[in-house]
Protein backbone atom coordinates (compact mmCIF):
# COMPACT_ATOMS: atom_id res chain seq x y z
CA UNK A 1 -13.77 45.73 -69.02
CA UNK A 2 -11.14 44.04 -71.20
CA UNK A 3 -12.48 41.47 -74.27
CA UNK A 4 -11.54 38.47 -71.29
CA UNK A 5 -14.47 36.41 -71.30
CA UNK A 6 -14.96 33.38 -73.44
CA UNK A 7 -17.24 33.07 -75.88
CA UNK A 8 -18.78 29.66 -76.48
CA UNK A 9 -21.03 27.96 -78.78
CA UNK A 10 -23.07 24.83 -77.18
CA UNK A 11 -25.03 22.70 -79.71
CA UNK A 12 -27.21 19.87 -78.60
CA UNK A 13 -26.33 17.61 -81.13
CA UNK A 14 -28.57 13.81 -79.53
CA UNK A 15 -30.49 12.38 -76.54
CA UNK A 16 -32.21 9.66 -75.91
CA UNK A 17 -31.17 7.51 -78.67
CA UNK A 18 -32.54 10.12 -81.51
CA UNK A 19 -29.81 12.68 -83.40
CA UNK A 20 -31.17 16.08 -83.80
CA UNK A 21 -30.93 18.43 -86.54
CA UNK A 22 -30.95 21.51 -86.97
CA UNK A 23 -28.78 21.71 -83.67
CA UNK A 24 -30.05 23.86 -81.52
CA UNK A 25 -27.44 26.35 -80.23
CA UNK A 26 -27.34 28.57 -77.13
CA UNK A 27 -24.04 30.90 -77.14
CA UNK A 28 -22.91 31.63 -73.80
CA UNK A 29 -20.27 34.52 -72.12
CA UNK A 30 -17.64 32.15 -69.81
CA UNK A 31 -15.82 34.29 -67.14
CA UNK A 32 -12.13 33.41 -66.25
CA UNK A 33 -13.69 32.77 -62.58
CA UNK A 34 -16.09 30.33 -63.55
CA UNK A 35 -15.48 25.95 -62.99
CA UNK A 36 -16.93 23.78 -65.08
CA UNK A 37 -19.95 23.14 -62.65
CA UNK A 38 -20.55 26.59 -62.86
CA UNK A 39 -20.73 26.15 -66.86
CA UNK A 40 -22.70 22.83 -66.61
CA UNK A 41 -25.79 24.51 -64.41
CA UNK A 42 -25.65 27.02 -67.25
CA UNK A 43 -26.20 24.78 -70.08
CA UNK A 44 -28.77 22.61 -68.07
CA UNK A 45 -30.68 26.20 -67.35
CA UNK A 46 -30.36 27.43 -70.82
CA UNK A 47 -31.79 24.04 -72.41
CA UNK A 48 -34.66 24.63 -69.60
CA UNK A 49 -34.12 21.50 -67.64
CA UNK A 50 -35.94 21.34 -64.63
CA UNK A 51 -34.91 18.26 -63.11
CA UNK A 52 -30.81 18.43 -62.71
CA UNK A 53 -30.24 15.17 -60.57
CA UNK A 54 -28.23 13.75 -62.83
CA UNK A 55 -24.76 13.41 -63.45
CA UNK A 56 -22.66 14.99 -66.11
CA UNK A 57 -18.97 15.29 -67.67
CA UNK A 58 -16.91 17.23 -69.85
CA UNK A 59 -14.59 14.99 -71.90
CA UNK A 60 -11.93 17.35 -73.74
CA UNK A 61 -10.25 16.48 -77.04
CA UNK A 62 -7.21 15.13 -75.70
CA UNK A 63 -9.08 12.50 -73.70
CA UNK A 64 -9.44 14.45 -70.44
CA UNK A 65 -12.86 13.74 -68.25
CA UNK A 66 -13.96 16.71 -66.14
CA UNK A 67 -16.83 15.16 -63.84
CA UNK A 68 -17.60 15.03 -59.85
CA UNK A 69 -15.23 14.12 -57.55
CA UNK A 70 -16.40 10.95 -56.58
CA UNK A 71 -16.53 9.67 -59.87
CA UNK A 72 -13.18 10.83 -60.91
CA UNK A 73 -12.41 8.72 -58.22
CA UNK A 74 -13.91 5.74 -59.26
CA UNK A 75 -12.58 6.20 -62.51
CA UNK A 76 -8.81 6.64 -61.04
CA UNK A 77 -9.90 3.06 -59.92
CA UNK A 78 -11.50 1.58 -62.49
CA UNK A 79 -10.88 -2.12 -62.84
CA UNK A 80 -10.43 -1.79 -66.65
CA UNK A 81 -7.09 0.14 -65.68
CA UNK A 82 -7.12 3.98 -65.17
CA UNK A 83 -8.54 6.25 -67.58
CA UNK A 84 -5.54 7.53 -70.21
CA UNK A 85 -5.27 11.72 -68.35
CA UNK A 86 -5.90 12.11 -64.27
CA UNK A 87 -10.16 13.54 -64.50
CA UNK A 88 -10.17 16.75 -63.28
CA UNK A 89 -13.19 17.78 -60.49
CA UNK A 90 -16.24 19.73 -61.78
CA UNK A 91 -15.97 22.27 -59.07
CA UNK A 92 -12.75 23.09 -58.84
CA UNK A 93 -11.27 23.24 -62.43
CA UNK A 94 -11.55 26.76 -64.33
CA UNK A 95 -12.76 26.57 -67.48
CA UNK A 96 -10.28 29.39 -68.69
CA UNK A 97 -7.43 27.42 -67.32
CA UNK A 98 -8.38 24.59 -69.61
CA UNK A 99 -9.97 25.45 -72.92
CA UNK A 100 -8.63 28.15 -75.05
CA UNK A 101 -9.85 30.13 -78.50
CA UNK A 102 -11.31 27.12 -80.81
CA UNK A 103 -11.21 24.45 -78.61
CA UNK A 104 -13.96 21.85 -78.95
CA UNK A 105 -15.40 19.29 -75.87
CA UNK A 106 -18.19 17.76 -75.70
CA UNK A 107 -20.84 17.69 -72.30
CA UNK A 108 -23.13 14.95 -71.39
CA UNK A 109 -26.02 15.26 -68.88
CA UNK A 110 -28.35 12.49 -67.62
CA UNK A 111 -25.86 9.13 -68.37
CA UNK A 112 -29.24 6.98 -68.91
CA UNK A 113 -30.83 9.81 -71.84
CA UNK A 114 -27.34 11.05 -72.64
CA UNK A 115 -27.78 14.64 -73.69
CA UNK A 116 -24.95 15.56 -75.75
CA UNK A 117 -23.54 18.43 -76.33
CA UNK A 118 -21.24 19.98 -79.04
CA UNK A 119 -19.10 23.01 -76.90
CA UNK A 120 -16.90 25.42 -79.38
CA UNK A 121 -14.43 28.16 -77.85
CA UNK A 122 -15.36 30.40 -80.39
CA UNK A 123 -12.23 32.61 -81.61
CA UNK A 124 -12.92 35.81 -80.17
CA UNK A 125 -13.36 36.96 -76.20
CA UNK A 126 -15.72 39.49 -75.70
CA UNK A 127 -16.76 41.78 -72.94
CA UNK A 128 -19.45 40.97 -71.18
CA UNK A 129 -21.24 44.57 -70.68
CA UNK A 130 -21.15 44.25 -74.91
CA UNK A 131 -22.68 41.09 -75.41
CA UNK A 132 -25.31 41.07 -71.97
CA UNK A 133 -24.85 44.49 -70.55
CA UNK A 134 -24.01 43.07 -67.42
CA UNK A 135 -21.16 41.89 -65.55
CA UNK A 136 -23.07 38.07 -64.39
CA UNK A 137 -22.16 36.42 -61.75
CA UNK A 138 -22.41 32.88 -63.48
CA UNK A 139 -22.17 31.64 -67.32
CA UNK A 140 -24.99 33.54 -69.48
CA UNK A 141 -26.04 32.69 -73.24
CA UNK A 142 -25.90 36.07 -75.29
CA UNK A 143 -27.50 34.25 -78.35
CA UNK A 144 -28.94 31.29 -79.44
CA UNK A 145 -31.64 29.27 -81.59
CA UNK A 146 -33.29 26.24 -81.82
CA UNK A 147 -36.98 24.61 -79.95
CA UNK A 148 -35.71 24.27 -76.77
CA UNK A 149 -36.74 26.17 -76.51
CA UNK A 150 -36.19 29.76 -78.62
CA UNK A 151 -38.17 32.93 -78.12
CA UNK A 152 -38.10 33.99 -81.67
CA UNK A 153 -38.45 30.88 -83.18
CA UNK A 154 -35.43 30.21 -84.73
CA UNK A 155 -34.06 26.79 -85.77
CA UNK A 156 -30.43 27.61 -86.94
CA UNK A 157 -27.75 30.33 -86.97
CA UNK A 158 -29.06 32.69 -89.77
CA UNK A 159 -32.69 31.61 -89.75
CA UNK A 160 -35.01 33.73 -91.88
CA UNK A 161 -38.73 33.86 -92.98
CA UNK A 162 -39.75 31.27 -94.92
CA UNK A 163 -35.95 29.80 -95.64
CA UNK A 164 -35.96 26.04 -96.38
CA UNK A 165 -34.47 23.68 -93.43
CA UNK A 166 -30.82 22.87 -94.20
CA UNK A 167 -30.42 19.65 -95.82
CA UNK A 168 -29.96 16.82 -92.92
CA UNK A 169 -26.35 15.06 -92.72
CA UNK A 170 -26.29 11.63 -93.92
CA UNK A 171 -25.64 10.55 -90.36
CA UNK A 172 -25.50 12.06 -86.66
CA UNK A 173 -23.32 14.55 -85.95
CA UNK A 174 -19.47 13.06 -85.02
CA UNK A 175 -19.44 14.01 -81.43
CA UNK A 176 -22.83 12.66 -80.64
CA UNK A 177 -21.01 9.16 -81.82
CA UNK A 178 -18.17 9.52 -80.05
CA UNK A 179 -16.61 11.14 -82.41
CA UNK A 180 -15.69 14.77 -82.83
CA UNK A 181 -16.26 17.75 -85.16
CA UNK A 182 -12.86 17.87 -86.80
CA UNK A 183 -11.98 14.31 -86.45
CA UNK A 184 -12.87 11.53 -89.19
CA UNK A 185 -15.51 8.42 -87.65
CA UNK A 186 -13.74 5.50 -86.89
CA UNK A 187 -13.53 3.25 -89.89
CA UNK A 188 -15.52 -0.18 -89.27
CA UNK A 189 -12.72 -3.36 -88.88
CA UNK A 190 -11.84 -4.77 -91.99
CA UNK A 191 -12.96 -8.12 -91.46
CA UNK A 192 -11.02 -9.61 -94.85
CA UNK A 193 -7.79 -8.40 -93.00
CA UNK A 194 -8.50 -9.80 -89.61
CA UNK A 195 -9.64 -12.94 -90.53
CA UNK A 196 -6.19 -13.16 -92.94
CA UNK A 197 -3.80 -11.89 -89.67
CA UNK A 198 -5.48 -14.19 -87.53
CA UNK A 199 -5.42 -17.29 -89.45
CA UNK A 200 -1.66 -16.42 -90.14
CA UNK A 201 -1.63 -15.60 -85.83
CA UNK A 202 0.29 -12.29 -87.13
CA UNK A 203 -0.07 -10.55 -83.89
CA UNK A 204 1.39 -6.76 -84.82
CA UNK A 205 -1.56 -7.22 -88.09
CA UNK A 206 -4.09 -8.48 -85.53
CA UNK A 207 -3.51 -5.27 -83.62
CA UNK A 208 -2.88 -2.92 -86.67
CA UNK A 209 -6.53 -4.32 -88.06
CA UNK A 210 -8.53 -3.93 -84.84
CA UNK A 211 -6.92 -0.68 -82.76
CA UNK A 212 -8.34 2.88 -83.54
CA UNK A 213 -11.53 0.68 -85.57
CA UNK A 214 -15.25 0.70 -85.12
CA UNK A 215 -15.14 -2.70 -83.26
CA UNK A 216 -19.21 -2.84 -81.62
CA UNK A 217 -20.67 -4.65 -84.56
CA UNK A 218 -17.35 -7.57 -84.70
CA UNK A 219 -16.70 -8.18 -81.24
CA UNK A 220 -17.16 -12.31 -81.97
CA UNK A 221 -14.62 -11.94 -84.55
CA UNK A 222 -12.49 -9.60 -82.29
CA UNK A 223 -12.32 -11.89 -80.00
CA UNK A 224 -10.79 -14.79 -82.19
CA UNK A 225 -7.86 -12.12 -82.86
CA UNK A 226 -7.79 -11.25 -79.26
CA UNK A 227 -7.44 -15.06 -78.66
CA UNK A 228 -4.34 -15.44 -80.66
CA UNK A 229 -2.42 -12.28 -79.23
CA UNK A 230 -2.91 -13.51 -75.85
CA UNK A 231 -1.33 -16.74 -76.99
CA UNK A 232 1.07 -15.13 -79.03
CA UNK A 233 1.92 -11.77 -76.48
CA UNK A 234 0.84 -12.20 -73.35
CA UNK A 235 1.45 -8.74 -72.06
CA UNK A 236 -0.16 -7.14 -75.33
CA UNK A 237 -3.16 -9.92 -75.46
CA UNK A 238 -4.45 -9.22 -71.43
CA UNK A 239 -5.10 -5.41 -72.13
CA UNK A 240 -6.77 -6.36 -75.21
CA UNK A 241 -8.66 -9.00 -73.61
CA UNK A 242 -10.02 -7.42 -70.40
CA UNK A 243 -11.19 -4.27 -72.44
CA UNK A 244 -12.96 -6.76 -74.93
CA UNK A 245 -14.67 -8.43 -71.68
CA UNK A 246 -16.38 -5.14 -70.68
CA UNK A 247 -17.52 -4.54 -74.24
CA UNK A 248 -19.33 -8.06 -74.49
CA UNK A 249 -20.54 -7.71 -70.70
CA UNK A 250 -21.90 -4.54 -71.95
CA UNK A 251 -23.74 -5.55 -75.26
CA UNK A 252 -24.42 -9.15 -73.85
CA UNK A 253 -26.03 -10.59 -77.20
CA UNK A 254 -26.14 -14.71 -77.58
CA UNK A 255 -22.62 -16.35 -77.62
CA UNK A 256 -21.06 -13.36 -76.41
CA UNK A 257 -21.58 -14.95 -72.55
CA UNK A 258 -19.18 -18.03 -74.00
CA UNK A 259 -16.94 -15.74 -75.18
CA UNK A 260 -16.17 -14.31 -71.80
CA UNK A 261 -15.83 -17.23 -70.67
CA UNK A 262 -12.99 -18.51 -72.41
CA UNK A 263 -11.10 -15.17 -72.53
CA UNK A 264 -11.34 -15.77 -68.64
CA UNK A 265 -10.19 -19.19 -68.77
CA UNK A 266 -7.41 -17.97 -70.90
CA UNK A 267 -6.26 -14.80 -68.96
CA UNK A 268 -6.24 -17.01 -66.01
CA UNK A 269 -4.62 -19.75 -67.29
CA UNK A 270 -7.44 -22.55 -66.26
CA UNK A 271 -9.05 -24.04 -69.28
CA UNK A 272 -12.34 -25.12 -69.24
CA UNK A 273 -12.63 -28.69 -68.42
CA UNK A 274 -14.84 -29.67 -71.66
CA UNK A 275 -13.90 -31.09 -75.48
CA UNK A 276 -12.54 -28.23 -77.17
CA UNK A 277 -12.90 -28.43 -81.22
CA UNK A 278 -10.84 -25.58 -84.14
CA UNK A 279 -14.32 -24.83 -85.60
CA UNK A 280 -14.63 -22.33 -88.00
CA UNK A 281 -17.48 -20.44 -86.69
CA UNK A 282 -17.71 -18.47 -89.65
CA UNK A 283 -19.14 -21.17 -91.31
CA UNK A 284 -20.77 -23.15 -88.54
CA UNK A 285 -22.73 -19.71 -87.99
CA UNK A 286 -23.91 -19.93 -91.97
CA UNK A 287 -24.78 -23.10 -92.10
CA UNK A 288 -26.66 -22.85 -88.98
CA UNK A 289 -28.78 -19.70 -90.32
CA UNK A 290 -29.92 -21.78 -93.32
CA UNK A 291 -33.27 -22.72 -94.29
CA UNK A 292 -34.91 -24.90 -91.12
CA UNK A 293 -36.90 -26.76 -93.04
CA UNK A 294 -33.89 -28.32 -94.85
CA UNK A 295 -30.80 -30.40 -93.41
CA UNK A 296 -28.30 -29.09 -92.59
CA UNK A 297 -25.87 -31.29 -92.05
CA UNK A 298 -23.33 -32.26 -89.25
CA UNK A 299 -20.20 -31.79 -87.60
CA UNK A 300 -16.84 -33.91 -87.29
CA UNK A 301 -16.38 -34.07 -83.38
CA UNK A 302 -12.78 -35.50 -84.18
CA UNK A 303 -11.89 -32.40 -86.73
CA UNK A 304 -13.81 -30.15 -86.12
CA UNK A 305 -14.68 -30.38 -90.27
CA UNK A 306 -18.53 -29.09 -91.08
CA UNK A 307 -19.87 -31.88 -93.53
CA UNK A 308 -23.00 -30.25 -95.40
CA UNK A 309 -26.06 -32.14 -95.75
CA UNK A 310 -25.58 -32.94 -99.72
CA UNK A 311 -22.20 -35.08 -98.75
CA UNK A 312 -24.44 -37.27 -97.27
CA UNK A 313 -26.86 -37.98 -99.41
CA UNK A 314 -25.87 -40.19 -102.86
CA UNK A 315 -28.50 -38.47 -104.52
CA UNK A 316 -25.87 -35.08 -105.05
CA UNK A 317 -22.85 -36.80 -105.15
CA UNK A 318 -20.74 -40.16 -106.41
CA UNK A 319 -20.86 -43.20 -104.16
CA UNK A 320 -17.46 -43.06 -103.18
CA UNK A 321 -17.50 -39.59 -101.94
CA UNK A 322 -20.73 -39.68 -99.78
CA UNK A 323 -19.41 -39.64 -95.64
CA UNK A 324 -20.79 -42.44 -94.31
CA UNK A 325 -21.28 -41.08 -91.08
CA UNK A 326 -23.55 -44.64 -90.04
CA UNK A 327 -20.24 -46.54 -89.57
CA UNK A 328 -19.02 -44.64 -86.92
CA UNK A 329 -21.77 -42.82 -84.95
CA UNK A 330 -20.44 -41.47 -81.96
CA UNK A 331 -18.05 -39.49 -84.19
CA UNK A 332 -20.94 -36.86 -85.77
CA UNK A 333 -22.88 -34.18 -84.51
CA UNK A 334 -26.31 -33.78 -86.40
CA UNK A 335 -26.22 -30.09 -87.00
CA UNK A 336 -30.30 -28.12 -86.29
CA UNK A 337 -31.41 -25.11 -87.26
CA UNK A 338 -33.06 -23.14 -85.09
CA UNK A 339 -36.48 -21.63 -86.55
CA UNK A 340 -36.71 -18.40 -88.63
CA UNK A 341 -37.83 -16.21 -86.29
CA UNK A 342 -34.22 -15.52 -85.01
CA UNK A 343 -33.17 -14.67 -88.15
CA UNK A 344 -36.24 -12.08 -87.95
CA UNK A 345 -35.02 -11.03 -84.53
CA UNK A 346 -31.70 -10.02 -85.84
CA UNK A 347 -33.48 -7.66 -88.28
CA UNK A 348 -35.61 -6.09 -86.09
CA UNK A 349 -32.53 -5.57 -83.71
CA UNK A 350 -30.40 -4.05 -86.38
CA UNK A 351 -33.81 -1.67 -86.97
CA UNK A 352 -34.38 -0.71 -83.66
CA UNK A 353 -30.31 0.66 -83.30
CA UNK A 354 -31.17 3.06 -86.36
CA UNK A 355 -30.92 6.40 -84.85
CA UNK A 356 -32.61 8.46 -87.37
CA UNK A 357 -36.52 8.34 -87.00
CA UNK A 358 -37.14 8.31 -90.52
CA UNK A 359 -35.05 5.53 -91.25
CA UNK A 360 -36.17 3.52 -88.56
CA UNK A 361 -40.04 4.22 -89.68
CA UNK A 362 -39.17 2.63 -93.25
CA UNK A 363 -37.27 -0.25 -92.18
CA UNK A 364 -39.99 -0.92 -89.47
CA UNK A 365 -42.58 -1.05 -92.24
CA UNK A 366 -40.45 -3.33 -94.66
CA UNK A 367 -39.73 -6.29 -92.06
CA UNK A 368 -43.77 -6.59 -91.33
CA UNK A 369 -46.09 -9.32 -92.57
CA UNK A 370 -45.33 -11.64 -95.05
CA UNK A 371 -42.41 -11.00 -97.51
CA UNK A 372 -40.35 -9.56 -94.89
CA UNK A 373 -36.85 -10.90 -95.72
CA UNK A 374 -37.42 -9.77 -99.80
CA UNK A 375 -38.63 -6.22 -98.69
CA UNK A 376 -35.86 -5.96 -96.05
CA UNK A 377 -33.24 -6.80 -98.59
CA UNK A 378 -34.35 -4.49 -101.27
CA UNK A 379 -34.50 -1.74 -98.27
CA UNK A 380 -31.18 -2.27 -97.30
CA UNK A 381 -29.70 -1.54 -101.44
CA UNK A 382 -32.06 1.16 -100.93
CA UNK A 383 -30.30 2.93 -97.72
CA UNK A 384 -26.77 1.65 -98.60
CA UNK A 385 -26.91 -0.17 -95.79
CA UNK A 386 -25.86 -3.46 -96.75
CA UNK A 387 -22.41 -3.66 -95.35
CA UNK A 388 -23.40 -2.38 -91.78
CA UNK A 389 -26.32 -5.16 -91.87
CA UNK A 390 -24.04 -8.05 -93.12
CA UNK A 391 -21.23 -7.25 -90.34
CA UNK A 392 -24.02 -6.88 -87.79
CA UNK A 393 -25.64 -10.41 -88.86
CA UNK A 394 -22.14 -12.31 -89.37
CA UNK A 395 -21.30 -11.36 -85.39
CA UNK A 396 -25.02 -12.58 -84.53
CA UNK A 397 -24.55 -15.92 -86.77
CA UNK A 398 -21.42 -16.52 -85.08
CA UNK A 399 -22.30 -15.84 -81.46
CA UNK A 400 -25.19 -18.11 -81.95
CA UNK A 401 -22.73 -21.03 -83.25
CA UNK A 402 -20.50 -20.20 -80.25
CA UNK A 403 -23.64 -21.12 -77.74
CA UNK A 404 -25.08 -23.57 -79.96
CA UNK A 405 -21.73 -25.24 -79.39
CA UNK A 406 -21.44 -24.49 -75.33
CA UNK A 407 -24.85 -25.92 -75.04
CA UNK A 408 -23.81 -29.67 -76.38
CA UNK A 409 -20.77 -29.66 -73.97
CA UNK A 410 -18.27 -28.11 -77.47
CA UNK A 411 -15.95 -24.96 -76.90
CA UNK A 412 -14.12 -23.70 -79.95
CA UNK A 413 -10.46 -23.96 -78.99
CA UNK A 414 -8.29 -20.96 -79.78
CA UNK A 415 -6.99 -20.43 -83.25
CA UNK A 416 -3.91 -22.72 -84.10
């Protein structure tokens, strides 16, 4: 028989919630009669899973979902508009008709443990009575390594007697991200530019800053961007804004509820019937997060204006420039902190979404007992993760203004 069969390379590269390294691999001989189901109950049997009564997909590099017919339905369907390439049914696509030479895909089993997988077309075909001495009837690995589990107890391609474990990648492997192999991450938003283009309601530097971006950590801020294109370009703001709603439905954190909210009001043109205020929420959010056992201050329900607590006392500043907030008391909102243990929250949140073990382990021991915040803080210069942690507690801080606001009768009107 002619070299017609694929050769492919299937790396388990995460599941759940934990990365994996070394990958381990199992290579397996693709026949130009075999579907994608065909190559799915392969992979499941040669990671020795047992219990296969979950679903699965294929999602190709150009976008393209290969997964059961019903849901390729439902995603034909989807109320978030239909998926960017027509899915293509487990059963009855050919995986020869699809994927050539060094093609890459990825395959997820179980959608609640998400099993990834890292599939490579490797360059070569080979004949299958070469590489298993057969002719099989279905997909069948011809080489492999790794605990899950391996024979001869190998851990990665060229494993030998007492060779030392690769060193680890500084983070999970691309595809197991979303990402893929060849492709760079997505770079986080750049919150100094979005702020700037939203301020300025620059809709093409709105988009330019938020499309193609790591947006999970900013959705808050997102959203104050999203708020001005819809204003700005209706038909460019209501895809934005409907694909921003499933992404806060989905992570669901304080504030983010609000947020919904009025992106609904606004896509549907029926404002909510409360007092709206141009807060900065930026800085409602930091004032807020401030020591409790200290004022903090209070808010200008004319304006909109934060007044911190030192403007009001004489002590700090000249006579003439304390806000005398007595004369007029209907005007101010006495801004309260909420207690500490939120702030504590947010770390332990930001912990817990740390996919490597070790990691996680170190921060878990630094935010424990008393001194928390100092050894959390030196932990994060330590990791390099300071950036990550301050876009991650900004969002927090400013979902937690957004509520603190919806809960006294206040919604943030959209940027003007």
């Amino acid at each position: 028989m002619a070299r017609t069969w694929l050769s492919m390379k299937v790396e388990l590269v995460g599941g759940r919630g934990e990365d994996l390294w070394p990958y381990p691999c199992r290579v397996l001989a693709v026949g130009p009669q075999h579907t994608f189901a065909d190559l799915a109950a392969a992979i499941d049997l040669a990671f020795a899973r047992w219990d296969r009564a979950h679903l699965c997909q294929f999602t190709l590099a150009d976008g393209t979902v290969v997964t059961d017919e019903e849901t390729a339905e439902e995603l034909l369907g989807s109320p978030f508009g239909p998926v960017a390439r027509a899915p293509l049914v487990l059963g009855r696509a050919k995986v020869s008709d699809v994927v050539k030479p060094g093609d890459e895909f990825s395959y997820v089993f179980d959608f609640g443990d998400d099993w990834t997988h890292a599939c490579t077309v490797e360059t070569a075909k080979v004949d299958p009575r070469e590489v298993v001495g057969v002719v099989p009837k279905v997909p069948t690995p011809t080489w492999g390594w790794g605990s899950i589990p391996d024979q001869n107890g190998r851990r990665w391609d060229g494993d030998a007697p007492g060779e030392a474990v690769p060193r680890r990648p500084d983070g999970p492997h691309p595809m197991y991200g979303g990402g893929w192999p060849t492709a760079a991450i997505p770079d986080p938003v750049d919150l100094k530019e979005l702020r700037g283009a939203t301020y300025r309601r620059d809709v093409p530097a709105i988009l330019a800053a938020i499309e193609g971006r790591d947006i999970g950590d900013v959705l808050q801020q997102v959203g104050m961007g999203v708020q001005v294109v819809l204003t700005e370009d209706r038909r460019r703001g209501e895809a934005l804004a409907v694909s921003l709603l499933g992404r806060l439905d989905d992570r669901c954190q304080v504030g983010d509820d609000i947020l919904a909210e009025d992106l609904l009001a606004q896509l549907q043109g029926t404002p909510l019937m409360t007092r709206h205020l141009p807060v900065d929420l930026s800085d409602l959010g930091s004032t807020l997060s401030g020591d409790p056992a200290e004022e903090a201050g209070c808010l200008d329900l004319q304006t909109g204006e934060i007044i911190p607590a030192v403007l009001l006392d004489p002590v700090y500043v000249d006579e003439d420039d304390v806000v005398d907030v007595e004369s007029e008391p209907d005007r101010w909102l006495w801004l309260e902190r909420p207690a500490a243990r939120e702030q504590w929250n947010d770390m332990a949140e930001f912990v817990a979404r740390q996919r490597n073990a070790d990691l996680r382990r170190r921060l878990e021991a630094a935010i424990e007992g008393k001194g928390a915040f100092r050894r959390f803080r030196r932990a994060l210069d330590d990791e390099d993760l300071v950036g990550p942690w301050r876009r991650f507690s900004d969002d927090r801080e400013i979902g937690r203004a957004r509520a603190y606001l919806a809960e006294r009768g206040i919604r943030v009107a959209p940027p003007s």
